[in-house]
C-alpha atoms as a PDB file:
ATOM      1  CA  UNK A   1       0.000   0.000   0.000  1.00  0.00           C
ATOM      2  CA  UNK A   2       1.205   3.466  -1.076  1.00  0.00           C
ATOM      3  CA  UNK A   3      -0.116   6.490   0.962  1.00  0.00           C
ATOM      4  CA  UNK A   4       0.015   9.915   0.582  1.00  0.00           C
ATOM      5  CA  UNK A   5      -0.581  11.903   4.060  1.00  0.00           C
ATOM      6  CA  UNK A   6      -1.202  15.217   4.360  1.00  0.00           C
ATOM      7  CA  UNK A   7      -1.836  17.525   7.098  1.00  0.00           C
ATOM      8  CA  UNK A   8      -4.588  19.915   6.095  1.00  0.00           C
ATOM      9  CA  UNK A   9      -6.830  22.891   7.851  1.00  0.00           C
ATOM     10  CA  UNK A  10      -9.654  21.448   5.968  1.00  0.00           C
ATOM     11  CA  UNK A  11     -10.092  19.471   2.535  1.00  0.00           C
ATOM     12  CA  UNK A  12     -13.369  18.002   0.454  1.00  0.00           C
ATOM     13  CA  UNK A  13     -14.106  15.607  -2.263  1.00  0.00           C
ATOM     14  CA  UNK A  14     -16.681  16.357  -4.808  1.00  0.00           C
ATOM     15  CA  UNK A  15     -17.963  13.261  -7.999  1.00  0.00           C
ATOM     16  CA  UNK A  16     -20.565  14.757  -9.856  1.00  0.00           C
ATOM     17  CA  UNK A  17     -20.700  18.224  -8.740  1.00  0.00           C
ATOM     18  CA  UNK A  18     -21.754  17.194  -4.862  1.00  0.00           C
ATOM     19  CA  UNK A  19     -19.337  16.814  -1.715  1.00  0.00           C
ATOM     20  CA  UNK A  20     -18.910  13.077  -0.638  1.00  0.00           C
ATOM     21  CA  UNK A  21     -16.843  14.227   1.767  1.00  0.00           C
ATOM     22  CA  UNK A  22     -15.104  16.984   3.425  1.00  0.00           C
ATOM     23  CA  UNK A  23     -13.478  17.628   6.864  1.00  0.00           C
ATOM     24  CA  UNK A  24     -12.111  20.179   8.572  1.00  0.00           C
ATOM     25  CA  UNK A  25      -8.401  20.212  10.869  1.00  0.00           C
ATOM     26  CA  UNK A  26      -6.726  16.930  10.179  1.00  0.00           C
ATOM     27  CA  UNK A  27      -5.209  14.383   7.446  1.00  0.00           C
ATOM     28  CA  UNK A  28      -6.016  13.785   3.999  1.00  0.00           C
ATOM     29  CA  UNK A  29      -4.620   9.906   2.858  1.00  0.00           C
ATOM     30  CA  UNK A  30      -4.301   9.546  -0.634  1.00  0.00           C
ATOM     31  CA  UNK A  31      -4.164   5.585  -0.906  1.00  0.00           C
ATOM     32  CA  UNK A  32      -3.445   3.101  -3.232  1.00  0.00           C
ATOM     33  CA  UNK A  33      -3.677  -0.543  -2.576  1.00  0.00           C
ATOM     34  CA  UNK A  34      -0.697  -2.785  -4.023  1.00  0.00           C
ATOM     35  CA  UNK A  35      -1.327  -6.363  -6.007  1.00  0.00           C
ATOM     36  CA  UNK A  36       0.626  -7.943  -3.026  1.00  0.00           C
ATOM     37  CA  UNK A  37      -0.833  -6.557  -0.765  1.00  0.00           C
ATOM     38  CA  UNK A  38      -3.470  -8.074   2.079  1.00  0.00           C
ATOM     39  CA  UNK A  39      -5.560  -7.202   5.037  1.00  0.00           C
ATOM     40  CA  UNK A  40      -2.751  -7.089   7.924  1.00  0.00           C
ATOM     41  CA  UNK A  41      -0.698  -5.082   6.055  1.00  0.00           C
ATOM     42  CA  UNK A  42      -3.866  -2.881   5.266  1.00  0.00           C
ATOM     43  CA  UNK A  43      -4.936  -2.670   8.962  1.00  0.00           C
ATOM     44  CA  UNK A  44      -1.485  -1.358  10.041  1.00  0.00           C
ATOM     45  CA  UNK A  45      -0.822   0.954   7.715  1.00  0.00           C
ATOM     46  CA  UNK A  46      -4.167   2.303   9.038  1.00  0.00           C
ATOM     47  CA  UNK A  47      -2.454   2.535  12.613  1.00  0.00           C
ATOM     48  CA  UNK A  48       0.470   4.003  11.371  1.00  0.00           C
ATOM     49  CA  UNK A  49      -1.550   7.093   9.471  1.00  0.00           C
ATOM     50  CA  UNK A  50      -3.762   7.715  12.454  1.00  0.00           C
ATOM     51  CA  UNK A  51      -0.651   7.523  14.731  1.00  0.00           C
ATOM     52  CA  UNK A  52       2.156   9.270  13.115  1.00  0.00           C
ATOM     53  CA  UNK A  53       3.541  12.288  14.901  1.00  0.00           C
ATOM     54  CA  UNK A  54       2.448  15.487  12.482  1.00  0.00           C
ATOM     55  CA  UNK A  55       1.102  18.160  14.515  1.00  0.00           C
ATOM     56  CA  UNK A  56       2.774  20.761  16.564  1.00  0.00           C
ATOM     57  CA  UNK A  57       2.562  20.551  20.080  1.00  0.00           C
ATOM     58  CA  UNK A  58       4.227  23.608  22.173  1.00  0.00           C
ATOM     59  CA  UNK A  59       7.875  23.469  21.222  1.00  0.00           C
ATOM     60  CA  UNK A  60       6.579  23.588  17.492  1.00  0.00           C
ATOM     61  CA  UNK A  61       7.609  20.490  16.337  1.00  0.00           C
ATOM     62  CA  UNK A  62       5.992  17.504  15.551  1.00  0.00           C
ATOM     63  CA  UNK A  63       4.461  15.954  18.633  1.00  0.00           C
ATOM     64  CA  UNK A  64       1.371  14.855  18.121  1.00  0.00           C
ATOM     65  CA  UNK A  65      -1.073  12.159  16.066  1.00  0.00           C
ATOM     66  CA  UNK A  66      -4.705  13.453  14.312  1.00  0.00           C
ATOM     67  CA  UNK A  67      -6.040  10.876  16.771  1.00  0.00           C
ATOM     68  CA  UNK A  68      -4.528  12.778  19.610  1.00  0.00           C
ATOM     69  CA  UNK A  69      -5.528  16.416  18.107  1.00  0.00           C
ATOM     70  CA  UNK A  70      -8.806  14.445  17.639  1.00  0.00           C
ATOM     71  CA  UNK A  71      -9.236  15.837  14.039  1.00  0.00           C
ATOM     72  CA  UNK A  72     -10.807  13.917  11.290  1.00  0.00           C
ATOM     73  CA  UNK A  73      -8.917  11.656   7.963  1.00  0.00           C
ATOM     74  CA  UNK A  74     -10.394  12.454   4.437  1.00  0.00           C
ATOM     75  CA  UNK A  75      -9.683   8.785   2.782  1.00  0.00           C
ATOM     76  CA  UNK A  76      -8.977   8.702  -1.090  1.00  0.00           C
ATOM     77  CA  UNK A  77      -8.593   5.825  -3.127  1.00  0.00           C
ATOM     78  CA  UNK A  78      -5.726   6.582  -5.933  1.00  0.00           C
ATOM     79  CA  UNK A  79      -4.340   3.889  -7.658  1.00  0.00           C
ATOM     80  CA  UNK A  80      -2.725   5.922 -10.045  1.00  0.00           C
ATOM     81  CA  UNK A  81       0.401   6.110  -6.926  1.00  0.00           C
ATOM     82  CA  UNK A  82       1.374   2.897  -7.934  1.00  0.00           C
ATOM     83  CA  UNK A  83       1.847   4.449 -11.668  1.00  0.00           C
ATOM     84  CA  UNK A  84       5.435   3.738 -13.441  1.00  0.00           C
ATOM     85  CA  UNK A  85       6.717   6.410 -15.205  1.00  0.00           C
ATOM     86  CA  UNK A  86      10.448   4.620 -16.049  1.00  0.00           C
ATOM     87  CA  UNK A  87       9.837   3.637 -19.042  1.00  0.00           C
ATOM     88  CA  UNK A  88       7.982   5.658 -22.574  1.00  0.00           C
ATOM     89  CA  UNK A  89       5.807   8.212 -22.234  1.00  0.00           C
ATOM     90  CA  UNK A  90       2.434   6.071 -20.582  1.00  0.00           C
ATOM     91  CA  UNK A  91       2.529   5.248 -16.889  1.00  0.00           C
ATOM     92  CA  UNK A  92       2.377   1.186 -16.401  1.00  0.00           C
ATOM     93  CA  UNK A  93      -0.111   0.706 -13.621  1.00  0.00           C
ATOM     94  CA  UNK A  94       0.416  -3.227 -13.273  1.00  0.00           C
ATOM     95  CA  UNK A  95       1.358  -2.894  -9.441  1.00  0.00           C
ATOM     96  CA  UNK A  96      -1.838  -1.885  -8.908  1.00  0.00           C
ATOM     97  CA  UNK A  97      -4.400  -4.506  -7.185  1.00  0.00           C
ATOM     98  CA  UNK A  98      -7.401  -5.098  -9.571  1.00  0.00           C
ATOM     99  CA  UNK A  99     -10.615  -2.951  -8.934  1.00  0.00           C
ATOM    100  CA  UNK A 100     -12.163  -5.949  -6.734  1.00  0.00           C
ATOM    101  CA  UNK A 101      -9.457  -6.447  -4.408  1.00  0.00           C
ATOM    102  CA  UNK A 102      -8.553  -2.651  -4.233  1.00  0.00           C
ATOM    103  CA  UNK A 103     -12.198  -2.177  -3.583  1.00  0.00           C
ATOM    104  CA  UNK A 104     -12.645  -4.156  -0.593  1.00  0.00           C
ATOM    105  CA  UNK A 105      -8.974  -3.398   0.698  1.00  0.00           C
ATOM    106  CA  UNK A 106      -9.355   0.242   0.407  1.00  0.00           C
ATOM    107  CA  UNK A 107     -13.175  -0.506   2.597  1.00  0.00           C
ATOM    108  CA  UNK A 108     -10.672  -2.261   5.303  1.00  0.00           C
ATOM    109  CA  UNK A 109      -8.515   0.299   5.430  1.00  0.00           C
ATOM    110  CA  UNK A 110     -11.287   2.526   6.293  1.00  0.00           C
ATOM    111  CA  UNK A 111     -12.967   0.643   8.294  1.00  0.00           C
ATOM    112  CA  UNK A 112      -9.843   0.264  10.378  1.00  0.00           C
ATOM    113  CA  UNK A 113      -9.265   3.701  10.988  1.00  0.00           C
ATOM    114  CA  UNK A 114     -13.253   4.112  12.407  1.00  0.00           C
ATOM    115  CA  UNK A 115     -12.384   0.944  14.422  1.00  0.00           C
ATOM    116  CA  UNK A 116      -9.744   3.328  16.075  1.00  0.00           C
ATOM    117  CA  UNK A 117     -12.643   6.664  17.103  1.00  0.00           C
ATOM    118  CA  UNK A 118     -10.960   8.598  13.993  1.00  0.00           C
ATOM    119  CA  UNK A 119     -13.785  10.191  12.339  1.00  0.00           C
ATOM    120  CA  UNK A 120     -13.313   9.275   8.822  1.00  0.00           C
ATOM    121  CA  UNK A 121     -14.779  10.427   5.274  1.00  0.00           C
ATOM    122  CA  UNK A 122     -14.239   8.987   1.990  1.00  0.00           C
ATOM    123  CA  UNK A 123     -14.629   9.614  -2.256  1.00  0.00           C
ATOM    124  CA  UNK A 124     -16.754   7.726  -4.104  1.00  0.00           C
ATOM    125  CA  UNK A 125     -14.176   4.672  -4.985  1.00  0.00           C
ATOM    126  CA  UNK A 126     -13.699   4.223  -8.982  1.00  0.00           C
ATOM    127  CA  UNK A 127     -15.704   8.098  -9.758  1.00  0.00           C
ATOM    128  CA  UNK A 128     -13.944  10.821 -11.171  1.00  0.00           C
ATOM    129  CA  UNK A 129     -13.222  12.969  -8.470  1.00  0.00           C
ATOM    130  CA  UNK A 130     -12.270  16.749  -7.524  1.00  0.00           C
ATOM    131  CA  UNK A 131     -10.480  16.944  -4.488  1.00  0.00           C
ATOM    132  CA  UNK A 132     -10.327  20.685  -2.493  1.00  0.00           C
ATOM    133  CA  UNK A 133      -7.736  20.948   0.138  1.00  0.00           C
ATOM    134  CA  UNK A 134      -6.230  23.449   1.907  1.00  0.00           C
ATOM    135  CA  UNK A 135      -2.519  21.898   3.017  1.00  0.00           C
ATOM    136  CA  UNK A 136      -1.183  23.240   6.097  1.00  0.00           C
ATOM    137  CA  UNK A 137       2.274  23.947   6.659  1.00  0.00           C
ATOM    138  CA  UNK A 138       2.358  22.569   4.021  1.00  0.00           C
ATOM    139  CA  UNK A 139       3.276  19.046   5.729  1.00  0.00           C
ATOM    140  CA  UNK A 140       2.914  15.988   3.574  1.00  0.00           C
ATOM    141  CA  UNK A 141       4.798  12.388   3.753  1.00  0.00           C
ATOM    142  CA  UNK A 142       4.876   9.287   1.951  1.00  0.00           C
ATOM    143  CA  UNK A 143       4.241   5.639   3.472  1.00  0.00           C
ATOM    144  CA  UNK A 144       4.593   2.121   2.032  1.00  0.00           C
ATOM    145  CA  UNK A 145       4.255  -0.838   3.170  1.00  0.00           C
END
């Protein structure tokens, strides 16, 4: 699994012209779920997002989790992070988990994090989406499994 994370003062998804989801002070996860990849691996990168040191505490540097700040994870499913740009001018998307498995991987993943008492909101897996955010800091990482 290939994440995205960024910290954001708010952020939204929109399919169709109408917000699926939007949140306000915490992390936007831009996630893409690997061919080898499986439910354990799923489940802690899940942990690791909600728990990951990225807000300032009181010396200014990174001290606390959005679970601690208790702000709110804006999950999007984008496969296209496993795109391979090496090679011509088309990105080869073959590490990508098919549609099925990605599907139900990407509802684990969520699921996990609401398991945890992270408020969570999500796209509209497979739509064509617009996504609004507003980083802040700006602070964003990358995470693999």
């Amino acid at each position: 699994m290939r994440v995205v994370l960024q910290r954001v003062a708010e952020a939204s998804v929109t399919v169709d012209g109408e917000v699926v989801g939007s949140i306000n002070r915490g992390i936007l996860l831009l996630a893409a779920i690997g061919r080898d990849d499986d439910e354990a691996a799923i489940r802690k990168m899940a942990r690791k997002c909600i728990d990951l040191r990225v807000f300032a505490g009181g010396s200014g540097h990174f001290e606390h989790s959005v679970r601690e700040t208790e702000g709110a994870v804006l999950a999007v499913s984008q496969f296209t992070l496993y795109g391979d740009c090496t090679k011509g001018r088309r990105p080869s998307l073959v590490k990508a988990a098919r549609p099925e498995e990605a599907e139900r991987l990407f509802s684990t993943f969520v699921d996990a994090i609401r398991e945890e008492g992270v408020p969570v909101q999500t796209g509209s897996f497979g739509a064509d989406m617009k996504v609004r955010l507003l980083n802040d800091g700006p602070v964003t990482f990358q995470l693999e499994t």
